[in-house]
C-alpha atoms as a PDB file:
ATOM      1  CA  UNK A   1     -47.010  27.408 -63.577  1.00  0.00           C
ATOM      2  CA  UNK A   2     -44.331  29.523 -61.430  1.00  0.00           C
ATOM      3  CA  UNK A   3     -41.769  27.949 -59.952  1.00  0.00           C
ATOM      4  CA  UNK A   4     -39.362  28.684 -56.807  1.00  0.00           C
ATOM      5  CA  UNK A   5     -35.985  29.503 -57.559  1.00  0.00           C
ATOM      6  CA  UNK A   6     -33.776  28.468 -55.259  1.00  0.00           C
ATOM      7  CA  UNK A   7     -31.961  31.820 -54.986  1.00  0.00           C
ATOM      8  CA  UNK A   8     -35.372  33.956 -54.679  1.00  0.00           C
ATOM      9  CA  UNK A   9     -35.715  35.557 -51.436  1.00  0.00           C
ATOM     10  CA  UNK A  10     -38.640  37.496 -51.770  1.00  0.00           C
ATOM     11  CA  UNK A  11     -40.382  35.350 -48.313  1.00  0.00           C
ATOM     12  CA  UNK A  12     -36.809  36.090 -45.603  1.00  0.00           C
ATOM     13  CA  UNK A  13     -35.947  38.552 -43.645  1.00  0.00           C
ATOM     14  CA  UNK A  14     -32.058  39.858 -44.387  1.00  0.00           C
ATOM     15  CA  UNK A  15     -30.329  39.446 -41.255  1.00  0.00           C
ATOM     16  CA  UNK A  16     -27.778  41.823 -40.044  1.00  0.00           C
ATOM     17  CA  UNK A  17     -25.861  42.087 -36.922  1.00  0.00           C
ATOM     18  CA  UNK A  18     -26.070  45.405 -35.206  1.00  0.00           C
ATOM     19  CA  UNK A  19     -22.779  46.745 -33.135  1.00  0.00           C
ATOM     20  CA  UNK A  20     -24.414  48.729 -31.033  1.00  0.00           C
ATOM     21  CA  UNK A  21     -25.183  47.066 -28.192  1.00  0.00           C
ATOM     22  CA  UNK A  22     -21.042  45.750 -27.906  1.00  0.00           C
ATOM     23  CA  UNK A  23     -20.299  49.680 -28.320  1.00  0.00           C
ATOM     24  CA  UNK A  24     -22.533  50.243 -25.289  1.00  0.00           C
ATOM     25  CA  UNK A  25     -21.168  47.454 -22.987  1.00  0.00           C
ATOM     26  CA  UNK A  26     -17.372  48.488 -23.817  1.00  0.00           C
ATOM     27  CA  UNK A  27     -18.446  52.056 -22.919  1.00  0.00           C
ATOM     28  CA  UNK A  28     -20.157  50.984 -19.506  1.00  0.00           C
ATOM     29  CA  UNK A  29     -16.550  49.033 -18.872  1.00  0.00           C
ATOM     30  CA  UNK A  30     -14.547  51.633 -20.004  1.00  0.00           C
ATOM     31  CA  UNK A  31     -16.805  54.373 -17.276  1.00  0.00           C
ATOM     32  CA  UNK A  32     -16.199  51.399 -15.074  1.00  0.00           C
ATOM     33  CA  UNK A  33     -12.662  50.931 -15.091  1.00  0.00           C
ATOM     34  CA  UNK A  34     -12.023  54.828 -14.851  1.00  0.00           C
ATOM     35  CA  UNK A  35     -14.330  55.429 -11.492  1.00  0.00           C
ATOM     36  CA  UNK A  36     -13.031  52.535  -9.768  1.00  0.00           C
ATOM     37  CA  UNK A  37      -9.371  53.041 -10.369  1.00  0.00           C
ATOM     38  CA  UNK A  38      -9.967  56.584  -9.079  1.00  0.00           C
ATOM     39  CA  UNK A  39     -11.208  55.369  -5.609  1.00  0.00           C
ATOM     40  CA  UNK A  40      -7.395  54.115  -5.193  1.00  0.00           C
ATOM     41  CA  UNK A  41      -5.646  54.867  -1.656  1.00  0.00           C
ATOM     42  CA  UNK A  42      -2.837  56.295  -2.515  1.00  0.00           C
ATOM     43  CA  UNK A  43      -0.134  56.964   0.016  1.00  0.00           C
ATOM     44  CA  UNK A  44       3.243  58.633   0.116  1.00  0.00           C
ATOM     45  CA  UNK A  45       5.950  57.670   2.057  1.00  0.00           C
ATOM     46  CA  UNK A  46       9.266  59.821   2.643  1.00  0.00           C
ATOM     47  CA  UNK A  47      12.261  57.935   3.034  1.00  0.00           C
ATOM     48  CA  UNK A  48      15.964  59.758   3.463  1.00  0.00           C
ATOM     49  CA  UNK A  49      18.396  57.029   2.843  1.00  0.00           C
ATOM     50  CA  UNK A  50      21.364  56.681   5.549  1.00  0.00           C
ATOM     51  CA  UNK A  51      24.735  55.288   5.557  1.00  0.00           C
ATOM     52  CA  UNK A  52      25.912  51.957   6.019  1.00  0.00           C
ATOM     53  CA  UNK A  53      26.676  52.091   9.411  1.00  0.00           C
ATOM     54  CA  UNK A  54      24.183  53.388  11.321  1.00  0.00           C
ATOM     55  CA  UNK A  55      26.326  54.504  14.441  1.00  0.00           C
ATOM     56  CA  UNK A  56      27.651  57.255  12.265  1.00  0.00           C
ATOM     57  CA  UNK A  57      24.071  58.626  11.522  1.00  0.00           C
ATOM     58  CA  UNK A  58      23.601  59.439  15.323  1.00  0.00           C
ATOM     59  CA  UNK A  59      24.322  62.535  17.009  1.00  0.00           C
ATOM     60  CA  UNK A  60      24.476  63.668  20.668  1.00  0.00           C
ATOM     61  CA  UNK A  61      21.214  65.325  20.638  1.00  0.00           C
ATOM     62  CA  UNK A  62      19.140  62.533  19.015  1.00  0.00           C
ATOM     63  CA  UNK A  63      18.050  58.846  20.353  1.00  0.00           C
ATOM     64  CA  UNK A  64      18.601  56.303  17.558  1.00  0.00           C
ATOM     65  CA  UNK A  65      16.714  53.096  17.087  1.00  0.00           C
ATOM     66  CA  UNK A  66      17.334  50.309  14.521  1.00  0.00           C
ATOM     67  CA  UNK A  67      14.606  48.408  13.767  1.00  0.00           C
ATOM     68  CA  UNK A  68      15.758  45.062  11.332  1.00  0.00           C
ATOM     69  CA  UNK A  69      13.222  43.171   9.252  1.00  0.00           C
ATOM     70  CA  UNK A  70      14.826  39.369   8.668  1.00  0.00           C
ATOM     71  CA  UNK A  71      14.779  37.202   5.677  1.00  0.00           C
ATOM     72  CA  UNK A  72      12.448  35.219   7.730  1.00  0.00           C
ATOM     73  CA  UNK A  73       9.745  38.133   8.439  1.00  0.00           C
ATOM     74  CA  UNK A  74      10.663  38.708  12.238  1.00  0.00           C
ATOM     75  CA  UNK A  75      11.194  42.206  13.396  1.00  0.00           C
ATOM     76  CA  UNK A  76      14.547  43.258  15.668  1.00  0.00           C
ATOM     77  CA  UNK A  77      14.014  46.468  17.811  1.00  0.00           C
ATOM     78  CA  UNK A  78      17.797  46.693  19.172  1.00  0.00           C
ATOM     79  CA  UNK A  79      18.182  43.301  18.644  1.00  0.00           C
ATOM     80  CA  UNK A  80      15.615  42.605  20.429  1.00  0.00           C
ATOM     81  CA  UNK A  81      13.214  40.280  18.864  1.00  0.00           C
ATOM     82  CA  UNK A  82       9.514  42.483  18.899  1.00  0.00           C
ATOM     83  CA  UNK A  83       6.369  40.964  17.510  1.00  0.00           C
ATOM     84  CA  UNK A  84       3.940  43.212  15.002  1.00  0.00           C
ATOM     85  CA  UNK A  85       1.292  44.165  17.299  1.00  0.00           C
ATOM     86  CA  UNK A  86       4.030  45.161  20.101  1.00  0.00           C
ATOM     87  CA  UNK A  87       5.933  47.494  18.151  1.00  0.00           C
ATOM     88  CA  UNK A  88       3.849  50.398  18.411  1.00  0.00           C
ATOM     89  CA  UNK A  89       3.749  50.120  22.480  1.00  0.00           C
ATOM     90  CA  UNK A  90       7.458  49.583  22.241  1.00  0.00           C
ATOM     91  CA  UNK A  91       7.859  52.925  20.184  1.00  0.00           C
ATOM     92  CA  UNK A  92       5.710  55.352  22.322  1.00  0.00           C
ATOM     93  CA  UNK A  93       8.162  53.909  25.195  1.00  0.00           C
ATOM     94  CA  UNK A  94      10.739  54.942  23.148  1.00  0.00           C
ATOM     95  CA  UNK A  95       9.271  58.369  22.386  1.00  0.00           C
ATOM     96  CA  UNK A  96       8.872  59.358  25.991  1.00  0.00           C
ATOM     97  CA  UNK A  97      12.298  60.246  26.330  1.00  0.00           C
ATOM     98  CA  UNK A  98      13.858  63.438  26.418  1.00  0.00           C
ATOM     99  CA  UNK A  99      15.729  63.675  22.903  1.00  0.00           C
ATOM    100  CA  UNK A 100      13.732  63.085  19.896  1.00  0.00           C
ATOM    101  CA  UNK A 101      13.658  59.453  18.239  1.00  0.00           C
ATOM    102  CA  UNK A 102      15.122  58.383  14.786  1.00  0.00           C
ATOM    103  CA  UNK A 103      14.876  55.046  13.590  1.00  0.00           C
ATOM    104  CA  UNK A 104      16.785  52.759  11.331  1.00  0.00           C
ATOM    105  CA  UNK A 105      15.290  50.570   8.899  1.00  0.00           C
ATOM    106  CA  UNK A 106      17.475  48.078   7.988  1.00  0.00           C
ATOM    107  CA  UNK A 107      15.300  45.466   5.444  1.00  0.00           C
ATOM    108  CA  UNK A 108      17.339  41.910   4.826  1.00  0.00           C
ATOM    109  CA  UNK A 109      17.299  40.434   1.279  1.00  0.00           C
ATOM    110  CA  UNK A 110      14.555  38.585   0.347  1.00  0.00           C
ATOM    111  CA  UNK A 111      11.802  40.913   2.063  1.00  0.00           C
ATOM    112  CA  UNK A 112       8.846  42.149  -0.268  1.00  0.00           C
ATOM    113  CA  UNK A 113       9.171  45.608  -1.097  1.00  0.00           C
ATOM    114  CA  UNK A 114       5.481  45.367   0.517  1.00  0.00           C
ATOM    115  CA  UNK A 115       6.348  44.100   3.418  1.00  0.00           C
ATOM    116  CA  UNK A 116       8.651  47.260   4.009  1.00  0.00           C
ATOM    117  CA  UNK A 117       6.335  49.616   3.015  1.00  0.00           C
ATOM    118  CA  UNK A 118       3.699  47.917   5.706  1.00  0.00           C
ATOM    119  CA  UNK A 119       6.599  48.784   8.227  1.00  0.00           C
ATOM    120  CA  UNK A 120       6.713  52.213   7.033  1.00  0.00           C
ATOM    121  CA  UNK A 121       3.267  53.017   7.343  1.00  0.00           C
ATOM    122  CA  UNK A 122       3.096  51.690  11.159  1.00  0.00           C
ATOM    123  CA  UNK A 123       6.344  53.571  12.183  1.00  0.00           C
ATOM    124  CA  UNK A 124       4.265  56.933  10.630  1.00  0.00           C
ATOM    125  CA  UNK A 125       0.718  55.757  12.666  1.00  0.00           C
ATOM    126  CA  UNK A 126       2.839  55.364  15.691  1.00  0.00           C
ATOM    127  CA  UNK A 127       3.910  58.902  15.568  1.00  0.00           C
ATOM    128  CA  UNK A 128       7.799  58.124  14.390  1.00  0.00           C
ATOM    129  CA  UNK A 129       8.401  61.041  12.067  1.00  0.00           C
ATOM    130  CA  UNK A 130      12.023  60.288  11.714  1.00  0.00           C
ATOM    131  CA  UNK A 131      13.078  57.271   9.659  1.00  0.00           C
ATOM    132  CA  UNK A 132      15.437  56.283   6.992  1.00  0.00           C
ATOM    133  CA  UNK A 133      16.632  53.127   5.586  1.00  0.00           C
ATOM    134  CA  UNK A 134      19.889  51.726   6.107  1.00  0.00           C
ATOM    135  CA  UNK A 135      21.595  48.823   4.720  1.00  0.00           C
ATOM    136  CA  UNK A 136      22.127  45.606   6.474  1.00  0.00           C
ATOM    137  CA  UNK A 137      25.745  44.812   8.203  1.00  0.00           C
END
């Protein structure tokens, strides 16, 4: 009478692992990953650097501001302290005079390059086209 040997395999199906399906979901990512880092704001930001004293920046013909961003976040408009969402009313007033406006960043240590770049942006939406960064006395 026949007998079953062990290693016959005439009754299994061969199994085999198809690649296909991984080649289609790291496609999908890869289409993925290109659209959605082209939806990206990007802005640009000119910056002229200055000196390191800002009273030798200014001329006769130009009103100069310095604007001071602290270790600890606060904002100095002249010295004056100035909160975020006043600045921009505080600049127009500035703007309104006669000779045309130019204002001095001057960023202390320890402020993230973000931070500054925030700054940046709101001096450009508030209609300051002249701006340049200055180092800290």
């Amino acid at each position: 009478m026949g007998r079953m040997r062990l290693n016959d395999h005439h009754g299994e199906d061969d199994i085999s692992i198809s690649l296909t399906p991984l080649i289609d979901v790291v496609f999908i990512l890869l289409i993925f990953f290109m659209l959605a880092s082209s939806f990206l704001d990007w802005n640009q930001i000119t910056i002229r650097g200055g000196s390191n004293a800002p009273a030798a920046t200014a001329s006769n013909d130009q009103q100069i501001a310095i604007l001071a961003i602290r270790a600890d976040h606060s904002l100095l408009l002249d010295e004056v302290p100035v909160g975020k969402p006043d600045l921009p009313g505080r600049l127009e007033a500035l703007q309104r005079s006669e000779k045309p406006l130019r204002i001095l960043v001057q960023v202390a240590d320890g402020v993230a390059m973000q931070q500054t770049l925030d700054l940046l942006l709101m001096l450009r939406q508030a209609g300051v086209e002249d701006y340049a960064l200055v180092d800290m006395p």
